[in-house]
N, C-alpha and C. Protein backbone atom coordinates (compact mmCIF):
# COMPACT_ATOMS: atom_id res chain seq x y z
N UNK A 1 -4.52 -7.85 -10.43
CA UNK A 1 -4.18 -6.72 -9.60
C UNK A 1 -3.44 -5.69 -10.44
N UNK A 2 -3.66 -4.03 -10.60
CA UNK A 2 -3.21 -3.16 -10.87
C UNK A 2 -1.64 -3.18 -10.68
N UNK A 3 -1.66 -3.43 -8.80
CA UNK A 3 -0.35 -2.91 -8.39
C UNK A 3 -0.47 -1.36 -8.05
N UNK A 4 0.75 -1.16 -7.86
CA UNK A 4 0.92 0.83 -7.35
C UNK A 4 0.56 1.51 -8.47
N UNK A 5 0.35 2.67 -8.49
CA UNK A 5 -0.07 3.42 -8.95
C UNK A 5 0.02 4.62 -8.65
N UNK A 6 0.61 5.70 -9.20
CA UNK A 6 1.57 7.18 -9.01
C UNK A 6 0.35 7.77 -8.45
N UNK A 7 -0.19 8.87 -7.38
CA UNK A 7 -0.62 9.63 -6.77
C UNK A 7 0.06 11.62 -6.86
N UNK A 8 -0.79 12.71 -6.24
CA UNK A 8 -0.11 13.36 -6.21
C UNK A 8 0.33 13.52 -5.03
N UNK A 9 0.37 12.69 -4.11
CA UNK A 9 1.35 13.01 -2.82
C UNK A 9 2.50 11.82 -2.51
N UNK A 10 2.29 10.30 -3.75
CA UNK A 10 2.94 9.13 -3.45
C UNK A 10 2.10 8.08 -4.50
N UNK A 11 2.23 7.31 -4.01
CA UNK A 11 1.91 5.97 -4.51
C UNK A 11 0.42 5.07 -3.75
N UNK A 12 -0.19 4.21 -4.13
CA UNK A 12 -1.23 3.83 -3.86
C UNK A 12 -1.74 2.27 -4.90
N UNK A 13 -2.16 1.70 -3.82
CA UNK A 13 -2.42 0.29 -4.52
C UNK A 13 -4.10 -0.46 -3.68
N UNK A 14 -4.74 -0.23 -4.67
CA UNK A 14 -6.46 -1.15 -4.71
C UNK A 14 -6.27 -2.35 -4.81
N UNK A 15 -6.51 -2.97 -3.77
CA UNK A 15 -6.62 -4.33 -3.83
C UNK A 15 -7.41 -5.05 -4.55
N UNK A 16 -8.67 -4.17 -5.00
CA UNK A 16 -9.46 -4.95 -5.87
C UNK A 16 -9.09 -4.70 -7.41
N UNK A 17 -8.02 -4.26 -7.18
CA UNK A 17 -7.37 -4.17 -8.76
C UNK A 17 -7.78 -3.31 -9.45
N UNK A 18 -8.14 -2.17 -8.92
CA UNK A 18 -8.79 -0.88 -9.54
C UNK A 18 -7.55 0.34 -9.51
N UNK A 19 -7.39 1.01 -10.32
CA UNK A 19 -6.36 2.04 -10.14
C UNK A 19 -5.99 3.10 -9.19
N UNK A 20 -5.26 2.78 -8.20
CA UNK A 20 -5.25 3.39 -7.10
C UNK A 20 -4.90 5.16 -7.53
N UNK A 21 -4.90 5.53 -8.50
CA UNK A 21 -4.60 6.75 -9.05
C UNK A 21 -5.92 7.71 -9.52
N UNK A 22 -6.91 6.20 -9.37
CA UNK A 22 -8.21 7.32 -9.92
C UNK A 22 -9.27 6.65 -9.17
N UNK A 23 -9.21 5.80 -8.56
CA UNK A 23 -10.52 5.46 -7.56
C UNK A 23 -9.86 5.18 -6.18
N UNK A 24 -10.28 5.23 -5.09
CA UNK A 24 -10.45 4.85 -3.61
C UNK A 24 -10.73 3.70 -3.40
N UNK A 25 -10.57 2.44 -3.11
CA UNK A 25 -11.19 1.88 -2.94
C UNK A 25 -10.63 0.81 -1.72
N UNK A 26 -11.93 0.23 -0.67
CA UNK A 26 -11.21 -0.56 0.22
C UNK A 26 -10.70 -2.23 0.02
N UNK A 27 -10.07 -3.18 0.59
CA UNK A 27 -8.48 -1.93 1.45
C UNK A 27 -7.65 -1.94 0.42
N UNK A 28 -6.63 -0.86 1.41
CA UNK A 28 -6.15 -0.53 0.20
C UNK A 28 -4.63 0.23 0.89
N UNK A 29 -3.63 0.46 0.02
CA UNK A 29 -2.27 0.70 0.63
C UNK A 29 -1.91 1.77 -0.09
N UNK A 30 -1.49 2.65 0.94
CA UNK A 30 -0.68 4.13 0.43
C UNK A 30 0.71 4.31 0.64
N UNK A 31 1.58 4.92 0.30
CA UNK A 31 2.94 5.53 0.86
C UNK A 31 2.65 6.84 0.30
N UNK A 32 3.02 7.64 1.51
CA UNK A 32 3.09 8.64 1.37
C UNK A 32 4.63 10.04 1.59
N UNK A 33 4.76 10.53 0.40
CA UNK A 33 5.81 11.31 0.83
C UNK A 33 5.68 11.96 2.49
N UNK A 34 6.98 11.79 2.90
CA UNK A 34 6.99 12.90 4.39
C UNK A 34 8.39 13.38 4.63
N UNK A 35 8.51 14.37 5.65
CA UNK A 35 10.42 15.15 5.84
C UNK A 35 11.12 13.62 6.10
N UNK A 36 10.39 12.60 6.72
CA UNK A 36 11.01 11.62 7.66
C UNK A 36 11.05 10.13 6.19
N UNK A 37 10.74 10.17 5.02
CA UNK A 37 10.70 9.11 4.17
C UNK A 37 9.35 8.77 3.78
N UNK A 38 9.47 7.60 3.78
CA UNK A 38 8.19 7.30 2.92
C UNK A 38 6.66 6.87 4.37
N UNK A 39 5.55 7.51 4.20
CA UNK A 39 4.93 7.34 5.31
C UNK A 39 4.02 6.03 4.92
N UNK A 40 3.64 5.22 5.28
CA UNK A 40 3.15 3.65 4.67
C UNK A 40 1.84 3.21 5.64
N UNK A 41 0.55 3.62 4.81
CA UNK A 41 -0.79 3.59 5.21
C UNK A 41 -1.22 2.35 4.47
N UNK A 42 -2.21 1.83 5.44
CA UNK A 42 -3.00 0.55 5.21
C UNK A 42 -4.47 0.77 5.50
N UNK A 43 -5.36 1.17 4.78
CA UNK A 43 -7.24 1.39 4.71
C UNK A 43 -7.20 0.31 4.43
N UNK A 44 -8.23 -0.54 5.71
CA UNK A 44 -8.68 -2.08 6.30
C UNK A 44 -10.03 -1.45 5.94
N UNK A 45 -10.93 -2.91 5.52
CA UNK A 45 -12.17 -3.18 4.83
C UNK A 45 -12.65 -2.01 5.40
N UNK A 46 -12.99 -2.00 6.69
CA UNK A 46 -14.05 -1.27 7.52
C UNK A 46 -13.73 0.14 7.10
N UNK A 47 -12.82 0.75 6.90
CA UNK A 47 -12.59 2.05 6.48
C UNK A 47 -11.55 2.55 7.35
N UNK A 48 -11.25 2.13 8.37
CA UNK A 48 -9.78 2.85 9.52
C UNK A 48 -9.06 2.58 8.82
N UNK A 49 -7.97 2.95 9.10
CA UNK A 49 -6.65 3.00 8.28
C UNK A 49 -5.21 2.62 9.96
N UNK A 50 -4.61 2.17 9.91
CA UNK A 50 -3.45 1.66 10.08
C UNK A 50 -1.88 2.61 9.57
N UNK A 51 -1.16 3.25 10.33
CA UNK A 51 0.24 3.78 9.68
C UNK A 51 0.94 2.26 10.02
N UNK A 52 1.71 2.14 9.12
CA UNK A 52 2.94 0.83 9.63
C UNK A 52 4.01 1.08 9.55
N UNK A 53 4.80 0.63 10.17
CA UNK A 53 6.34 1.22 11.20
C UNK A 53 6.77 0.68 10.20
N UNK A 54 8.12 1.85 9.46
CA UNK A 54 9.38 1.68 9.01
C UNK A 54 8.95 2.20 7.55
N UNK A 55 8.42 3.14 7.66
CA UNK A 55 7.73 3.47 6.04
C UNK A 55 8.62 4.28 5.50
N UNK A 56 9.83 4.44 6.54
CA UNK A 56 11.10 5.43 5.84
C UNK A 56 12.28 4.22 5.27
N UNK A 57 11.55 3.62 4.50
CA UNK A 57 12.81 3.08 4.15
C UNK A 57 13.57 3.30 2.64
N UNK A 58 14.82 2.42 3.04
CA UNK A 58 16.32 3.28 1.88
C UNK A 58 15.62 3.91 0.39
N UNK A 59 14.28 2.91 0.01
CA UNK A 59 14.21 3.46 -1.41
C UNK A 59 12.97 2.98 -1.43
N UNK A 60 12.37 3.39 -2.65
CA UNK A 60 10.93 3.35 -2.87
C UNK A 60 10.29 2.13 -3.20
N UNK A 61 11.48 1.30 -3.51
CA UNK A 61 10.99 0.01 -4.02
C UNK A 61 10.66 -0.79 -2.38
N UNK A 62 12.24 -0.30 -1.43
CA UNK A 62 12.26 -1.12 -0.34
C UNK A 62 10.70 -0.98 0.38
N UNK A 63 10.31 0.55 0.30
CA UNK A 63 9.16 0.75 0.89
C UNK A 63 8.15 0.20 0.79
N UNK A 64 7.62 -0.44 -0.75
CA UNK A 64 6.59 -0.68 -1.53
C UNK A 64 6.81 -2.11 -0.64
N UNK A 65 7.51 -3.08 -0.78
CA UNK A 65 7.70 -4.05 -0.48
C UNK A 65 7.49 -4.11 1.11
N UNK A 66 8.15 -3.42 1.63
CA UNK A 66 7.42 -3.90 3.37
C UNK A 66 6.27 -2.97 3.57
N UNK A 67 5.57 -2.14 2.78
CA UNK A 67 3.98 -2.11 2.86
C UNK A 67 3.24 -3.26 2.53
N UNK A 68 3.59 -4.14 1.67
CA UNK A 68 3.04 -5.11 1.29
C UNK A 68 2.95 -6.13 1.96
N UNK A 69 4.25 -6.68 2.58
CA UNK A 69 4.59 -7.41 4.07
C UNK A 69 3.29 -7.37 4.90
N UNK A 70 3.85 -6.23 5.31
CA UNK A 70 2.92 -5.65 6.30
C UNK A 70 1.52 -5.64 6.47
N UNK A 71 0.88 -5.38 5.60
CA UNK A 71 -0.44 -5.42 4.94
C UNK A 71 -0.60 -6.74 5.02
N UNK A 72 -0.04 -7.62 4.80
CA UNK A 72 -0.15 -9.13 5.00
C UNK A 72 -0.76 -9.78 6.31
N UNK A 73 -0.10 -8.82 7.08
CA UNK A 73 -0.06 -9.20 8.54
C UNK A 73 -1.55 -8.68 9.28
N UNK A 74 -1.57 -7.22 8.30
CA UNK A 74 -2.70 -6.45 8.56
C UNK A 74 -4.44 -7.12 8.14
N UNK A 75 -4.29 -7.48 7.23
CA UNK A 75 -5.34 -7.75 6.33
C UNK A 75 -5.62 -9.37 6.37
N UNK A 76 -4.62 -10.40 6.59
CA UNK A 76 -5.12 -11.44 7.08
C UNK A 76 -5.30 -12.40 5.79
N UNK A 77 -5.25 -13.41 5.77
CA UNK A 77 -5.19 -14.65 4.80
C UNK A 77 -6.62 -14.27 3.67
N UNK A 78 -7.33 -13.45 3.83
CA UNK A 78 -8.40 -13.26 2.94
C UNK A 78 -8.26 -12.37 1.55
N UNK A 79 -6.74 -11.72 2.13
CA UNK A 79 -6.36 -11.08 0.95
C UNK A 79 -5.27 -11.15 0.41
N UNK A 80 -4.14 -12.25 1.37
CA UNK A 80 -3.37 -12.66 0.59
C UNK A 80 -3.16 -12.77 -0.84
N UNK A 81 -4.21 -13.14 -1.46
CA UNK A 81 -3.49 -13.18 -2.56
C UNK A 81 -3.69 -12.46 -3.31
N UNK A 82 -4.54 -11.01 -3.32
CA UNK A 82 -4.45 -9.94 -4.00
C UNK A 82 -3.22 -9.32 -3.44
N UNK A 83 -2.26 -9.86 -2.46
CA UNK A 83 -0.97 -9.19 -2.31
C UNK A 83 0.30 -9.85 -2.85
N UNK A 84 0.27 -10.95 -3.96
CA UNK A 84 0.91 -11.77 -4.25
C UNK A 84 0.70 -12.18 -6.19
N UNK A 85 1.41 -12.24 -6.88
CA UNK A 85 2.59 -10.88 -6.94
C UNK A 85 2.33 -9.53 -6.91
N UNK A 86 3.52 -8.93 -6.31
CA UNK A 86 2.74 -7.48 -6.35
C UNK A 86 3.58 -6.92 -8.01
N UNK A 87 3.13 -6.41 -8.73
CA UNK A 87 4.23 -5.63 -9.41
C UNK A 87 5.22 -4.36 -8.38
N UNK A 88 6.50 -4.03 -9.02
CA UNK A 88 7.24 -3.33 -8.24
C UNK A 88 6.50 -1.71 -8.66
N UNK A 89 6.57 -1.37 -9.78
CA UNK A 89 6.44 -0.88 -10.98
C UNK A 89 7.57 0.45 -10.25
C-alpha cells in the first residue's frame, strides 16, 4: 500500500496501492480541506462515495486515522487489510 498521498485540495489514499496523487482509483479515501476541518470521504467499489462523521478532527494525523477506522467499517473485511498498516506519512 502507498498510503496518503498530498492532493491539491488534501490528502488521498488508493487502496490498491496506486498513488492517490496521480490516479483515481476505487475505493478509495479522501480528506478534504473545509472552513469546518478536515472533510473525510470514502469512494466504495461501486463508485458512491460516503462523507464520514468527525472529519474535523484536532490534527491531520488524528483525521487520517479515523478515516481509516471508518473505512473499516465502510468497506468491510475484504479490504481490511489494504487498511492495515496504514503509513501516517
Amino acid at each position: 500500500m502507498s498510503g496518503w498521498a498530498r492532493t491539491t485540495d488534501g490528502w488521498a489514499m488508493n487502496l490498491d496501492g496506486t498513488d492517490g496523487a496521480l490516479h483515481f482509483s476505487l475505493p478509495r479515501l479522501e480528506l478534504r480541506s473545509s472552513s469546518k476541518g478536515w472533510r473525510s470521504l470514502c469512494f466504495l467499489v461501486d463508485g458512491s462515495q460516503r462523507e464520514v462523521a468527525g472529519g474535523s478532527a484536532e490534527s491531520l494525523l488524528a483525521a487520517k486515522a479515523l478515516a481509516v477506522e471508518q473505512a473499516r467499517a465502510l468497506l468491510g473485511p475484504g479490504h481490511a487489510a489494504a487498511l492495515l498498516p496504514v503509513p501516517a506519512r
